[in-house]
PDB file of N, CA and C in Angstrom:
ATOM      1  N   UNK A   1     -76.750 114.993 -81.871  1.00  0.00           N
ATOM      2  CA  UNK A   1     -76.422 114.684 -80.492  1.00  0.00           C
ATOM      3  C   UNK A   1     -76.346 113.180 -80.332  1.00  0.00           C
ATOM      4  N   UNK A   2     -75.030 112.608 -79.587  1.00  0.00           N
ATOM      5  CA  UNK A   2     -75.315 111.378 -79.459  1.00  0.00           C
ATOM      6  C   UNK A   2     -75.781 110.988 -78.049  1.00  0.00           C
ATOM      7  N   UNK A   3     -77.301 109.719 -77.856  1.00  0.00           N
ATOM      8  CA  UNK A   3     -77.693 109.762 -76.097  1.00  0.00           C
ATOM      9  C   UNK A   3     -76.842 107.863 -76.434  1.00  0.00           C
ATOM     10  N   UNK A   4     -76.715 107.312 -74.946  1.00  0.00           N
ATOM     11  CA  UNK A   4     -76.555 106.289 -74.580  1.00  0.00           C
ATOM     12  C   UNK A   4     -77.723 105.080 -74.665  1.00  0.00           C
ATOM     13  N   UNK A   5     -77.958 104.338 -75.118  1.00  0.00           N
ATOM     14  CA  UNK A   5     -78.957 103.156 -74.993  1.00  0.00           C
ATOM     15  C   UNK A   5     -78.385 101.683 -74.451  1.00  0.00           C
ATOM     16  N   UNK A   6     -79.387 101.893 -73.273  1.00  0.00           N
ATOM     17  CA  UNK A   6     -79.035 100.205 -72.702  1.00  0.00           C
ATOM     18  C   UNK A   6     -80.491  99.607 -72.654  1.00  0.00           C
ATOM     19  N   UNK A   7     -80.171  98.903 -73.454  1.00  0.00           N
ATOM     20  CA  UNK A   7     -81.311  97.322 -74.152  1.00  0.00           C
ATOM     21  C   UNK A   7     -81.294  96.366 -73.325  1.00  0.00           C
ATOM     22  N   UNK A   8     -82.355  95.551 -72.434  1.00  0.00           N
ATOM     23  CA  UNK A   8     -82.005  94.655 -72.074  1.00  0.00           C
ATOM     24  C   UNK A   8     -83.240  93.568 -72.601  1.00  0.00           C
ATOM     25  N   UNK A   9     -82.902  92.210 -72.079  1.00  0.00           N
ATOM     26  CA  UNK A   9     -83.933  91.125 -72.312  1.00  0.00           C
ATOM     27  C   UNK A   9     -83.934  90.989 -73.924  1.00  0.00           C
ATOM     28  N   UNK A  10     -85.340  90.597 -74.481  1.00  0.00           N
ATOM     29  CA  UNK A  10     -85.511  90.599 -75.736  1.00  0.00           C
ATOM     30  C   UNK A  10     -85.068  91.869 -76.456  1.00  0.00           C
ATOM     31  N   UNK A  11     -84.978  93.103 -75.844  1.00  0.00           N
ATOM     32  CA  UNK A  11     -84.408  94.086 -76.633  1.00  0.00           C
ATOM     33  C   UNK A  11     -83.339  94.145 -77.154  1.00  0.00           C
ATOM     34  N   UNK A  12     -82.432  93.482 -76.004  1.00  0.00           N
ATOM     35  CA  UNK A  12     -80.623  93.344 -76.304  1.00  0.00           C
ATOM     36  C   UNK A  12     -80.606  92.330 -77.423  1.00  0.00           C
ATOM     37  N   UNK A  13     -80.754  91.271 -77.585  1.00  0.00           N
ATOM     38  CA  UNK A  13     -81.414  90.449 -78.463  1.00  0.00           C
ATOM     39  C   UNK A  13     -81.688  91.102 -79.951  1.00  0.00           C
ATOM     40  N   UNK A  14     -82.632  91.761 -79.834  1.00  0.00           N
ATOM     41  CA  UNK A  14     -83.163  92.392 -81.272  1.00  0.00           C
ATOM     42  C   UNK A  14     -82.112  93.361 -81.881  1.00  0.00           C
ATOM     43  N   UNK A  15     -81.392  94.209 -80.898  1.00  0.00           N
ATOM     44  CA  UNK A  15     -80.551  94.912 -81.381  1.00  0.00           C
ATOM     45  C   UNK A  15     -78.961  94.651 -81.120  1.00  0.00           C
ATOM     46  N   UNK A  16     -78.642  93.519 -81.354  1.00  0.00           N
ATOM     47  CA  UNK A  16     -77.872  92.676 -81.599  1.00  0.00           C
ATOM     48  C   UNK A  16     -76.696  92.822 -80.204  1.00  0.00           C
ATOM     49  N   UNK A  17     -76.768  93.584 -78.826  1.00  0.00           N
ATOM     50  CA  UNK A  17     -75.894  94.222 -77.954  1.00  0.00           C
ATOM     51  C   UNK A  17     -76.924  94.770 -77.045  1.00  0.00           C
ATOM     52  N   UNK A  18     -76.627  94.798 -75.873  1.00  0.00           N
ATOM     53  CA  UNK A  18     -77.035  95.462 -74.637  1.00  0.00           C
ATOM     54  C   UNK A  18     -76.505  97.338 -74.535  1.00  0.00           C
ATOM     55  N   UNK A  19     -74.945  97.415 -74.894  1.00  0.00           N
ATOM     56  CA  UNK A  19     -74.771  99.063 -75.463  1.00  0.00           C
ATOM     57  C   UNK A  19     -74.955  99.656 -76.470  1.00  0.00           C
ATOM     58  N   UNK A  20     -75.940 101.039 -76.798  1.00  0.00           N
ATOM     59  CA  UNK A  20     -75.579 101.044 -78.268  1.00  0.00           C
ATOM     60  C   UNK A  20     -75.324 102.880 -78.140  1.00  0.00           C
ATOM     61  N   UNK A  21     -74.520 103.358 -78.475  1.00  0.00           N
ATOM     62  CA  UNK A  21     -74.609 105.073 -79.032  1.00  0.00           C
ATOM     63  C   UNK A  21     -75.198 105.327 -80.316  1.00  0.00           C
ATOM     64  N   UNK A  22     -76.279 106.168 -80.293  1.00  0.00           N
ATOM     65  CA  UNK A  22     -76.898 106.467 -81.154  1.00  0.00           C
ATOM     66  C   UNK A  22     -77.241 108.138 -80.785  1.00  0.00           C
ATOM     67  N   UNK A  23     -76.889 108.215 -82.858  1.00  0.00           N
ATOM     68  CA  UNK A  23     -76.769 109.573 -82.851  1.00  0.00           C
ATOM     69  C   UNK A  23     -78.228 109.896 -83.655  1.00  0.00           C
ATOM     70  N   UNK A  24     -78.681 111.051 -83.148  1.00  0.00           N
ATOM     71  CA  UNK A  24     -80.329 111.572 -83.392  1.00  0.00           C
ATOM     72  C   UNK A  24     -80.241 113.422 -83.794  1.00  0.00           C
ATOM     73  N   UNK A  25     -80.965 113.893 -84.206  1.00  0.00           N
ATOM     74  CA  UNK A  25     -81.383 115.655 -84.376  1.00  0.00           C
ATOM     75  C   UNK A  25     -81.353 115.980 -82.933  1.00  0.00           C
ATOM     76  N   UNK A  26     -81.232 117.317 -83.132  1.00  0.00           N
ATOM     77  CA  UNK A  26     -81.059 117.688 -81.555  1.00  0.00           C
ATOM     78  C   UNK A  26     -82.631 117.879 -80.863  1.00  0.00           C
ATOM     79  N   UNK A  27     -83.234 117.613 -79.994  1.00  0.00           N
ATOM     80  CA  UNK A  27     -84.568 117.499 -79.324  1.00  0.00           C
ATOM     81  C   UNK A  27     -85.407 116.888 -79.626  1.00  0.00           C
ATOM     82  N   UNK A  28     -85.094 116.166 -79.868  1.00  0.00           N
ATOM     83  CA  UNK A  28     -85.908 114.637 -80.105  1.00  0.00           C
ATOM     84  C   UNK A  28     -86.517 114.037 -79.466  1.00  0.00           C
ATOM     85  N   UNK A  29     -87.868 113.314 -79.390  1.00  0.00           N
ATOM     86  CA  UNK A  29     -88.348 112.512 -77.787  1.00  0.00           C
ATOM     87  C   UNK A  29     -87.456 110.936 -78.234  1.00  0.00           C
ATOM     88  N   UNK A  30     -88.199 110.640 -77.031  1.00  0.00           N
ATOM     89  CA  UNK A  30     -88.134 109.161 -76.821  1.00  0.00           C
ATOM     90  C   UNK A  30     -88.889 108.758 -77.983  1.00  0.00           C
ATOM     91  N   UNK A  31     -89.887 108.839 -78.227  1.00  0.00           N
ATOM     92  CA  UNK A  31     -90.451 108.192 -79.425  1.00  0.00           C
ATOM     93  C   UNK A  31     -89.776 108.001 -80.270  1.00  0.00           C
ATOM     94  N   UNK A  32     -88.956 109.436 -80.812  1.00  0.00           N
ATOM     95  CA  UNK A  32     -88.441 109.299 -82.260  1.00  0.00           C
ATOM     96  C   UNK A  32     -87.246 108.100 -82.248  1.00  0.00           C
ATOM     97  N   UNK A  33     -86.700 108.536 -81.032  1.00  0.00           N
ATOM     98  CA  UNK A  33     -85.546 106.822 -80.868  1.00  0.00           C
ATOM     99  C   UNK A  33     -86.005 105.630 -81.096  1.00  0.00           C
ATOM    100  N   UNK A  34     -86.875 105.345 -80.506  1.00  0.00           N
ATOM    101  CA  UNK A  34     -87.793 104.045 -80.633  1.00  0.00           C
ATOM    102  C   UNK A  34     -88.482 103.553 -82.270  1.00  0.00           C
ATOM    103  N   UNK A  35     -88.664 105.032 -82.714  1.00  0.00           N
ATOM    104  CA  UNK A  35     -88.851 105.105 -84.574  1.00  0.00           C
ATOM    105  C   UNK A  35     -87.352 104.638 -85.178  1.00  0.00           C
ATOM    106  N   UNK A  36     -86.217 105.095 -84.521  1.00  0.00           N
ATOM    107  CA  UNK A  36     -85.543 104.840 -85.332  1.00  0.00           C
ATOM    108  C   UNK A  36     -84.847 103.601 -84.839  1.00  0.00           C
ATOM    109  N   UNK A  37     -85.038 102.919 -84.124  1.00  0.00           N
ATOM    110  CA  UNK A  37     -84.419 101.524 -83.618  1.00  0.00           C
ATOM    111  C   UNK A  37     -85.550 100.401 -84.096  1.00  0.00           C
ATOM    112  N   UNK A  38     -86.710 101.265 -84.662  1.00  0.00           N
ATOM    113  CA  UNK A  38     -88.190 100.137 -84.875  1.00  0.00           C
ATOM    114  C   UNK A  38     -88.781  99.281 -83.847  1.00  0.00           C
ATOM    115  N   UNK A  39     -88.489 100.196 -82.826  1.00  0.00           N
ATOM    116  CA  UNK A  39     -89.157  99.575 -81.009  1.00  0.00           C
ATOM    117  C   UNK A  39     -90.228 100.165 -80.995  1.00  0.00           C
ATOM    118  N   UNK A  40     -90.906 100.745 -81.366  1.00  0.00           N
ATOM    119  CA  UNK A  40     -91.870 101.658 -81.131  1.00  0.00           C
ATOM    120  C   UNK A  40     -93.378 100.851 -81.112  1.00  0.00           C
ATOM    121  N   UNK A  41     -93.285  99.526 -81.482  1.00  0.00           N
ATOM    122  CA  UNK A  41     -94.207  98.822 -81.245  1.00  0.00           C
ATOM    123  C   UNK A  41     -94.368  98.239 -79.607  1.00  0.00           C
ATOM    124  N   UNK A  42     -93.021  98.212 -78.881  1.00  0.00           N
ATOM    125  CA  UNK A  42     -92.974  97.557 -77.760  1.00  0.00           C
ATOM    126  C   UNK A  42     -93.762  98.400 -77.134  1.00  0.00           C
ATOM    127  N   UNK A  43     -94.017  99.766 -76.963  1.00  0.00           N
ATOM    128  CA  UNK A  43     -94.669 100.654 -76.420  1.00  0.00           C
ATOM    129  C   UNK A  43     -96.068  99.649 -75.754  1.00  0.00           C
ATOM    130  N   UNK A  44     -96.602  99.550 -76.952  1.00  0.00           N
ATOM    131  CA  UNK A  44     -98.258  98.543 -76.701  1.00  0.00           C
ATOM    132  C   UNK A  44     -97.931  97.404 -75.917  1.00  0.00           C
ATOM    133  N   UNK A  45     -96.486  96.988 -75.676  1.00  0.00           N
ATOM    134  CA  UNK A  45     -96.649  95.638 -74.711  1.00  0.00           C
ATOM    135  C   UNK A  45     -96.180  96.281 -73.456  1.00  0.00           C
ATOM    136  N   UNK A  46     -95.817  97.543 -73.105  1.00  0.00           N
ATOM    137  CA  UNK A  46     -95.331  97.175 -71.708  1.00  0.00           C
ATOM    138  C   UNK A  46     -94.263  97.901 -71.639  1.00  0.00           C
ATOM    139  N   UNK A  47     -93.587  98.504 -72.767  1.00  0.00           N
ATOM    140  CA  UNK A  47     -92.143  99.022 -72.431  1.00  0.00           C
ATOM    141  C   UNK A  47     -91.926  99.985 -71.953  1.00  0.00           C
ATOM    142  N   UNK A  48     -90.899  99.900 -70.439  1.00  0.00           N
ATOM    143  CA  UNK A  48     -90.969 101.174 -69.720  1.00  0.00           C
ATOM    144  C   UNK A  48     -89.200 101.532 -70.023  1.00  0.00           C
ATOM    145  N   UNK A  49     -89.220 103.527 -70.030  1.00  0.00           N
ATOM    146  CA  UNK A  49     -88.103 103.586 -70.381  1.00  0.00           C
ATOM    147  C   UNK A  49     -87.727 104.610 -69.253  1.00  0.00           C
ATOM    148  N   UNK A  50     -86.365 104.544 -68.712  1.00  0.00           N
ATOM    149  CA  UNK A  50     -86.087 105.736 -68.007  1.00  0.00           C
ATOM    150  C   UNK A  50     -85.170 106.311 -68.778  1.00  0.00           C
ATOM    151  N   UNK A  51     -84.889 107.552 -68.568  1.00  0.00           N
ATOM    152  CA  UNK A  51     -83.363 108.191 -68.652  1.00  0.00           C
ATOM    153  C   UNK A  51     -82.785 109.033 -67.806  1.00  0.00           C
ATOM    154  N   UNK A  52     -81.915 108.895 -67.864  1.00  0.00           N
ATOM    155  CA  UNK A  52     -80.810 109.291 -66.620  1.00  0.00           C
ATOM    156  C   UNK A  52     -81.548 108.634 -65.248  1.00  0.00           C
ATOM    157  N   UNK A  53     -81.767 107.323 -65.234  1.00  0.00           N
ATOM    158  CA  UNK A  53     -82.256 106.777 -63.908  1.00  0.00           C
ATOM    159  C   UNK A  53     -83.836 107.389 -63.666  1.00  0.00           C
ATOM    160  N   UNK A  54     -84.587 108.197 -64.322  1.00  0.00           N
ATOM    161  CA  UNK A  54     -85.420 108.572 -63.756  1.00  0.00           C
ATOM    162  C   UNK A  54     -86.521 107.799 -64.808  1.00  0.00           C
ATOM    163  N   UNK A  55     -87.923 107.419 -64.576  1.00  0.00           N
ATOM    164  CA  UNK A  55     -88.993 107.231 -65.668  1.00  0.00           C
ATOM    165  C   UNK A  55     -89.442 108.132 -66.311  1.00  0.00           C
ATOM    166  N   UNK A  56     -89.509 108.082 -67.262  1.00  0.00           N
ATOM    167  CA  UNK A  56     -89.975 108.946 -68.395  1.00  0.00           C
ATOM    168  C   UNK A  56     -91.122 108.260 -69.322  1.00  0.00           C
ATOM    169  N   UNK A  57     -91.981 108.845 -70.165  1.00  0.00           N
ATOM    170  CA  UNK A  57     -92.999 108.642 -70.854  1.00  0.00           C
ATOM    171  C   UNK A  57     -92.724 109.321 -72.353  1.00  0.00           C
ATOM    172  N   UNK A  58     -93.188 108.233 -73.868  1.00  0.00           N
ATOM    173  CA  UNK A  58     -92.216 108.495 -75.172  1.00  0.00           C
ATOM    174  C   UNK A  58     -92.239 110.099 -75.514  1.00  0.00           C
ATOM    175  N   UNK A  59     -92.866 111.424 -74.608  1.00  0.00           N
ATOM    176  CA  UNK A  59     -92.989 112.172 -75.593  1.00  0.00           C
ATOM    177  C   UNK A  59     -91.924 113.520 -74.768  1.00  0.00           C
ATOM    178  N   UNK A  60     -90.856 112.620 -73.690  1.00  0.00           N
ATOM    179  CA  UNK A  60     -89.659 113.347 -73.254  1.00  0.00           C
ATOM    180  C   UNK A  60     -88.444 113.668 -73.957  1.00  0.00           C
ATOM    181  N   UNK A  61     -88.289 114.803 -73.968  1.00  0.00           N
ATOM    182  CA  UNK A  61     -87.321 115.192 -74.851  1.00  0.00           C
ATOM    183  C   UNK A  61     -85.823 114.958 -74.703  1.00  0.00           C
ATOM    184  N   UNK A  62     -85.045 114.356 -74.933  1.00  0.00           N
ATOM    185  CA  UNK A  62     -83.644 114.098 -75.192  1.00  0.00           C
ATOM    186  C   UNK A  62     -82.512 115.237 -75.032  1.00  0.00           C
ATOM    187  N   UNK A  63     -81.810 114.462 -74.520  1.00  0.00           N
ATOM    188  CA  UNK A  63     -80.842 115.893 -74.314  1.00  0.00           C
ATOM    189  C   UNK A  63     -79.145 115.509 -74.810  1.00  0.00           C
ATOM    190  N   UNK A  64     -78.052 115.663 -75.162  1.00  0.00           N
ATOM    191  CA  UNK A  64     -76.722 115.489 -75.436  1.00  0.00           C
ATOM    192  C   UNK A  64     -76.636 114.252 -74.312  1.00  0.00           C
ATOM    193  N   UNK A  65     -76.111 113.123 -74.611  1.00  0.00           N
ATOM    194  CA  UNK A  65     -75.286 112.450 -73.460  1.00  0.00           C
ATOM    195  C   UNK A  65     -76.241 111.959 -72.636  1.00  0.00           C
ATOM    196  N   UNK A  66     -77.958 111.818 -72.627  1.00  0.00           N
ATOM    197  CA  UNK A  66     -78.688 110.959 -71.913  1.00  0.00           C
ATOM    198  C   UNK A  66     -78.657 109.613 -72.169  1.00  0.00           C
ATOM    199  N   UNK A  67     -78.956 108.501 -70.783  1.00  0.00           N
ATOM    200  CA  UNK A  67     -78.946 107.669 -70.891  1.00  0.00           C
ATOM    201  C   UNK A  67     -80.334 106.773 -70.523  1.00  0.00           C
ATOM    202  N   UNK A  68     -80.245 106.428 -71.843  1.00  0.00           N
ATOM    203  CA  UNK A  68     -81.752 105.844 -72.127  1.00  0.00           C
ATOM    204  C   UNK A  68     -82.142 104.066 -71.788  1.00  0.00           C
ATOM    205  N   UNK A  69     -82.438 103.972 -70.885  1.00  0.00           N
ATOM    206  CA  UNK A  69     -82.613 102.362 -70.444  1.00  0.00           C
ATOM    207  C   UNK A  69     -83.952 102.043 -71.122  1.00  0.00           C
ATOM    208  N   UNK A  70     -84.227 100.858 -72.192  1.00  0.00           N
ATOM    209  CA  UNK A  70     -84.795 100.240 -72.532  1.00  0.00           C
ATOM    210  C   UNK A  70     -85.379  98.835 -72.061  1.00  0.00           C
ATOM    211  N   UNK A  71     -86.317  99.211 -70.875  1.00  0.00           N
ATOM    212  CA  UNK A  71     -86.924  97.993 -69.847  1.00  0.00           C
ATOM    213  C   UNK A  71     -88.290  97.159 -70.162  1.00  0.00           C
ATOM    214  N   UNK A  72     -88.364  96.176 -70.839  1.00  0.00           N
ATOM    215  CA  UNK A  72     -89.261  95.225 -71.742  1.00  0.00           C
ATOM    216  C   UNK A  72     -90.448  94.770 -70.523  1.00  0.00           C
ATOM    217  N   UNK A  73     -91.479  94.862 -70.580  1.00  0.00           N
ATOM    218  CA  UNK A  73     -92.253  93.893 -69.508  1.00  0.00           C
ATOM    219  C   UNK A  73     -91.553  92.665 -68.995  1.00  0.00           C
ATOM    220  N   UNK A  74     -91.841  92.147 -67.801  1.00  0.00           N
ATOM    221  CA  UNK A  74     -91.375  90.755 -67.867  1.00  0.00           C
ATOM    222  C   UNK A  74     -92.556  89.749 -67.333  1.00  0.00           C
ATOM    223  N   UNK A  75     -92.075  89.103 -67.884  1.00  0.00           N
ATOM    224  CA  UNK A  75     -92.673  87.904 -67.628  1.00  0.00           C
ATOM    225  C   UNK A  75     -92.375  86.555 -67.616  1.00  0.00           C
ATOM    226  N   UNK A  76     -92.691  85.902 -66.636  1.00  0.00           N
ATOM    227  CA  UNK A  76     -92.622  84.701 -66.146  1.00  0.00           C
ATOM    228  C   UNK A  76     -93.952  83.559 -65.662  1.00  0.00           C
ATOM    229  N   UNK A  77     -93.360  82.929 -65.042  1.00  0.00           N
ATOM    230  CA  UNK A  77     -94.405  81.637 -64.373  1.00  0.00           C
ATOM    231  C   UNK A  77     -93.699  80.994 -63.067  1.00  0.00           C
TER     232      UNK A  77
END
């Protein structure tokens, strides 16, 4: 199944683009995406993810054609 990923901040950055299609097994969580992009550390700083506009938590399951926003803590001064 392929879902949609939009990266932003340091994420877009790391994965060289803000769009990416990525193709995964069918029912997959969020985690396993994050295993396979090697984000799965951001988890411990802060990283919140929705899909399809809604928040979700890494152990939601994936569906054909979701769109997965990758939202980094932010921070400033």
């Amino acid at each position: 199944m392929d879902v949609q990923v939009l990266a932003f901040g340091p994420l877009a950055e790391k994965l060289g683009k803000r769009e990416h299609t990525i193709s995964l097994p069918p029912q997959c969580s969020v985690r396993f995406l994050l295993e396979e992009l090697e984000l799965e550390d951001w988890l411990q700083l802060g990283l919140a993810i929705a899909v399809n506009g809604q928040k979700v938590g890494e152990d939601h399951a994936l569906n054909e054609s979701d769109e997965v926003a990758l939202l980094p803590p932010v921070s400033g001064g």
